[in-house]
Protein backbone atom coordinates (compact mmCIF):
# COMPACT_ATOMS: atom_id res chain seq x y z
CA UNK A 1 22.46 7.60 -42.14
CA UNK A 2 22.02 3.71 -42.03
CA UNK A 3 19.27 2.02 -41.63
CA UNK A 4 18.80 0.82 -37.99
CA UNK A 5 18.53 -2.84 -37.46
CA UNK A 6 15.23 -4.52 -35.70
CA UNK A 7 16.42 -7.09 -33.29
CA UNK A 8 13.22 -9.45 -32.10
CA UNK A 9 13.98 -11.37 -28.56
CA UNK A 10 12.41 -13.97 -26.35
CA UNK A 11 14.80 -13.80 -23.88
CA UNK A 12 16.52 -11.45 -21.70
CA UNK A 13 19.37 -8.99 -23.14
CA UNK A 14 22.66 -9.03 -21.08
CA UNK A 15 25.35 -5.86 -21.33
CA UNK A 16 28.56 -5.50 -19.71
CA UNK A 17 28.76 -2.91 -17.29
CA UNK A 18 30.42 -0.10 -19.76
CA UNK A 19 27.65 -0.42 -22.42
CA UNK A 20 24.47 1.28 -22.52
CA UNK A 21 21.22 1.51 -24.73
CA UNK A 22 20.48 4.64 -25.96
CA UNK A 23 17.19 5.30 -28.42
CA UNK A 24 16.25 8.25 -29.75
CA UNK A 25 13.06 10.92 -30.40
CA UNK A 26 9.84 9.38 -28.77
CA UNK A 27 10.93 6.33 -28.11
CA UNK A 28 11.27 5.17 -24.32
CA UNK A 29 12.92 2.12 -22.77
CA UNK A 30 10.09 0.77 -20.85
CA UNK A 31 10.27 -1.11 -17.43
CA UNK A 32 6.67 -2.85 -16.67
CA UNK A 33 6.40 -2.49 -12.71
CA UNK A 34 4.61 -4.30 -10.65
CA UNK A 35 2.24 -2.57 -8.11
CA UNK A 36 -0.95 -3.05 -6.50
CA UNK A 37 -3.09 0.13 -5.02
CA UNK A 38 -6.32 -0.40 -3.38
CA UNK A 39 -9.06 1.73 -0.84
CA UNK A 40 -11.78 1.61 0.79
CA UNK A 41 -15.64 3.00 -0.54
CA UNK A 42 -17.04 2.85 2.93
CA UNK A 43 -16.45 3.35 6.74
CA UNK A 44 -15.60 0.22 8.46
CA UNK A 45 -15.79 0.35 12.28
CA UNK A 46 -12.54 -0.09 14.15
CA UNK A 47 -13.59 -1.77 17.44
CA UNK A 48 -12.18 0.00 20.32
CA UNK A 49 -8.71 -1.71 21.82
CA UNK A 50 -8.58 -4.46 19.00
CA UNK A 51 -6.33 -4.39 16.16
CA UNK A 52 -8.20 -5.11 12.90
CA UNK A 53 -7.20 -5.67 9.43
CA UNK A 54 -8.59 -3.12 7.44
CA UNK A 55 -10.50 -4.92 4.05
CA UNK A 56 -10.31 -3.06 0.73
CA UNK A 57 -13.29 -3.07 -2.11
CA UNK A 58 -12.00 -1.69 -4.66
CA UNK A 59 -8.59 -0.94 -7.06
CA UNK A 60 -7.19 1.86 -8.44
CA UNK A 61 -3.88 -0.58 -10.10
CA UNK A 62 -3.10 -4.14 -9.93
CA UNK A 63 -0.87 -5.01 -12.01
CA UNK A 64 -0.26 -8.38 -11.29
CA UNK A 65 -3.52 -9.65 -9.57
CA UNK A 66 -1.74 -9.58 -6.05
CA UNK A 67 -5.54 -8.39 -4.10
CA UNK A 68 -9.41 -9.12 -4.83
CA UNK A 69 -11.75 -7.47 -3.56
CA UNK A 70 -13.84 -10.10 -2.48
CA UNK A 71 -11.83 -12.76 -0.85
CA UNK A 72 -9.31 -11.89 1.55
CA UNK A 73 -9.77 -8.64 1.00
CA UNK A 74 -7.11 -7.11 3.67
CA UNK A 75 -4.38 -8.73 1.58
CA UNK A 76 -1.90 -7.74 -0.60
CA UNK A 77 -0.24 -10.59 -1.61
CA UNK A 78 3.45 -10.75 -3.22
CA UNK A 79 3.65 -12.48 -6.97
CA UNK A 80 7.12 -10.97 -7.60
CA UNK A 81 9.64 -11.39 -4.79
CA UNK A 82 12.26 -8.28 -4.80
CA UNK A 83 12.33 -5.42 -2.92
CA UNK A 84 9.00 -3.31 -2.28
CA UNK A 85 8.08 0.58 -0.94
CA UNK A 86 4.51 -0.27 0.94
CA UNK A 87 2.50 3.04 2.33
CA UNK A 88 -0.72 2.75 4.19
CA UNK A 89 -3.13 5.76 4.93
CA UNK A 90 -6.00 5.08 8.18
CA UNK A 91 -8.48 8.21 7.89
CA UNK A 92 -10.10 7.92 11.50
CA UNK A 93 -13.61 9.57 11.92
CA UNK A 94 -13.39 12.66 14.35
CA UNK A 95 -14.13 11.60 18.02
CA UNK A 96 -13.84 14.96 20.44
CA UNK A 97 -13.33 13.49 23.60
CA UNK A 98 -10.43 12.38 26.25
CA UNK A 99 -7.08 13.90 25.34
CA UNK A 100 -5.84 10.14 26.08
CA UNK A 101 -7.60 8.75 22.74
CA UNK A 102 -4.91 7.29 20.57
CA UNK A 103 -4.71 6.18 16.92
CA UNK A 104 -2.12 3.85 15.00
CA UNK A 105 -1.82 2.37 11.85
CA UNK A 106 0.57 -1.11 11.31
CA UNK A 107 1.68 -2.78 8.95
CA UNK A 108 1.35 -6.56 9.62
CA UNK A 109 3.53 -9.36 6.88
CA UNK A 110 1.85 -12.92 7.02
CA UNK A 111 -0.55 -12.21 9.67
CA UNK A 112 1.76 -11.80 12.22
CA UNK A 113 5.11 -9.59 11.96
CA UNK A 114 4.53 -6.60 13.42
CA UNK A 115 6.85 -4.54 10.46
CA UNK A 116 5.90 -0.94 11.19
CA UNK A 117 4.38 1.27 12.62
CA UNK A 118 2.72 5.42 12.99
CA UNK A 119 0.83 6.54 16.09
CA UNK A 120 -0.65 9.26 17.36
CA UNK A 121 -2.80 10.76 20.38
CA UNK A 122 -5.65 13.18 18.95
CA UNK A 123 -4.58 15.83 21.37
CA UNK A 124 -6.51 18.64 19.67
CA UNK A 125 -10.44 19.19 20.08
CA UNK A 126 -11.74 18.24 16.68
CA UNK A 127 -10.35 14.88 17.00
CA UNK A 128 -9.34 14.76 13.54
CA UNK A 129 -6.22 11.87 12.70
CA UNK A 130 -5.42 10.43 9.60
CA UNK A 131 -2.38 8.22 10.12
CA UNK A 132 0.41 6.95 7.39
CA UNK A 133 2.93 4.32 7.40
CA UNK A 134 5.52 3.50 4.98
CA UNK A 135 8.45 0.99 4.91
CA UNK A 136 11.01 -0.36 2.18
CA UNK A 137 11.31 -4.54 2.75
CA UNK A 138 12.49 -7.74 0.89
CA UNK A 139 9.41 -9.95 0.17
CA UNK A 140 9.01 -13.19 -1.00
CA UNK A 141 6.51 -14.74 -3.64
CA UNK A 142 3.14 -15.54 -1.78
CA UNK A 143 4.10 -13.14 1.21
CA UNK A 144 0.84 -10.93 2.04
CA UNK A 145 0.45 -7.54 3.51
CA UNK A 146 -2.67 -6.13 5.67
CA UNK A 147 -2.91 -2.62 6.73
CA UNK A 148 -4.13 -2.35 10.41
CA UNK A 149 -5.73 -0.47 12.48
CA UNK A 150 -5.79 0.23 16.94
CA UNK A 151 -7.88 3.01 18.32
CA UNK A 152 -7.94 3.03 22.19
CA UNK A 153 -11.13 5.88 21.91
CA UNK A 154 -13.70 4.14 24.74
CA UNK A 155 -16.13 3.04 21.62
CA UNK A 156 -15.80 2.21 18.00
CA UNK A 157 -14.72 4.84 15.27
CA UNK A 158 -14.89 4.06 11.79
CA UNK A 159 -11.77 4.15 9.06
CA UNK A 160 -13.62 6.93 6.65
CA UNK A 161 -13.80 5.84 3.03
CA UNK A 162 -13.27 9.14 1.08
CA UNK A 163 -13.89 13.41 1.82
CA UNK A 164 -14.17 15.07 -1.42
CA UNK A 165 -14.45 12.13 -3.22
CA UNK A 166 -10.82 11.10 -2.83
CA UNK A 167 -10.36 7.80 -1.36
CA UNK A 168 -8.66 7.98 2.11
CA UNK A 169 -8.27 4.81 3.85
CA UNK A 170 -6.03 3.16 0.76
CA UNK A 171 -2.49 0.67 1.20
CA UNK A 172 -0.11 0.13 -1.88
CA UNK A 173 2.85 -1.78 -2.74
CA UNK A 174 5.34 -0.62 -5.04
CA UNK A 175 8.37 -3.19 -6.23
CA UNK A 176 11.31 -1.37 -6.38
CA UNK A 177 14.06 -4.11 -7.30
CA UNK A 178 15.50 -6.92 -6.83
């Protein structure tokens, strides 16, 4: 058997469309992604009939330093444009009460577009709701992302931080592609 060559690059490698890599035993072509994952460690109140941008204190990936935790803290914000899978998860607190209570969770791009959204009316009489939304967009470099939250409840109801010690108000963006 030969001896494989080692080919060193500092640029990209370009195939035509009928070749392919192929490596053997262990070894793995790797493709570094870019993805940010973040949650909440405590309730924050949701006032009642007022969307609000739910902040985020702490990371469980960032690959590309696209959130802190300290300033601006309801952003995700977009270093590599391409497109991206974003999923959002709003754990409400139970509230037994009116079977006209409703819940949503949005996501908002730039602090404006209105992209997406999941709602729900706690119909039931433990008043549980958690609420996810997911979309697949095109972003550009220095677009950011909030997860949102609207509760129509009569009073303020908090976005729970973690049961079990699993976090479960969290928002992540995943790039896909270009």
């Amino acid at each position: 058997m030969a001896t494989p060559a080692i080919l060193s690059l500092n640029a990209d490698v370009i195939m035509d469309t009928d070749a392919r890599v192929r490596m053997t035993g262990q070894n793995r072509m790797r493709y570094l992604n870019t993805l940010c994952s973040v949650y909440r460690t405590t309730t924050q109140a949701i006032s009642d009939s007022t969307v609000t941008a739910i902040g985020f204190d702490a990371e469980e990936v960032d690959t590309d330093g696209m959130h802190d935790n300290a300033t601006n803290n309801s952003r995700i914000t977009i270093q590599l444009a391409g497109k991206y899978f974003v999923f959002g998860q709003i754990d409400y607190e139970s509230n037994v009460g009116s079977t006209t209570d409703a819940r949503h969770a949005r996501i908002h791009k730039n602090g404006a577009e209105f992209l997406t959204s999941a709602n729900d009316f706690v119909l039931n009489n433990t008043g549980l709701c958690v609420m996810q939304v997911s979309v697949l967009m095109s972003l550009a470099v220095n677009d950011y992302l909030e997860l949102n939250a609207y509760q129509v409840s009569g009073g303020n109801l908090n976005a729970n931080a973690n049961i079990a010690n699993a976090p479960t108000t969290r928002f992540a963006v995943f790039y896909v592609g270009e």
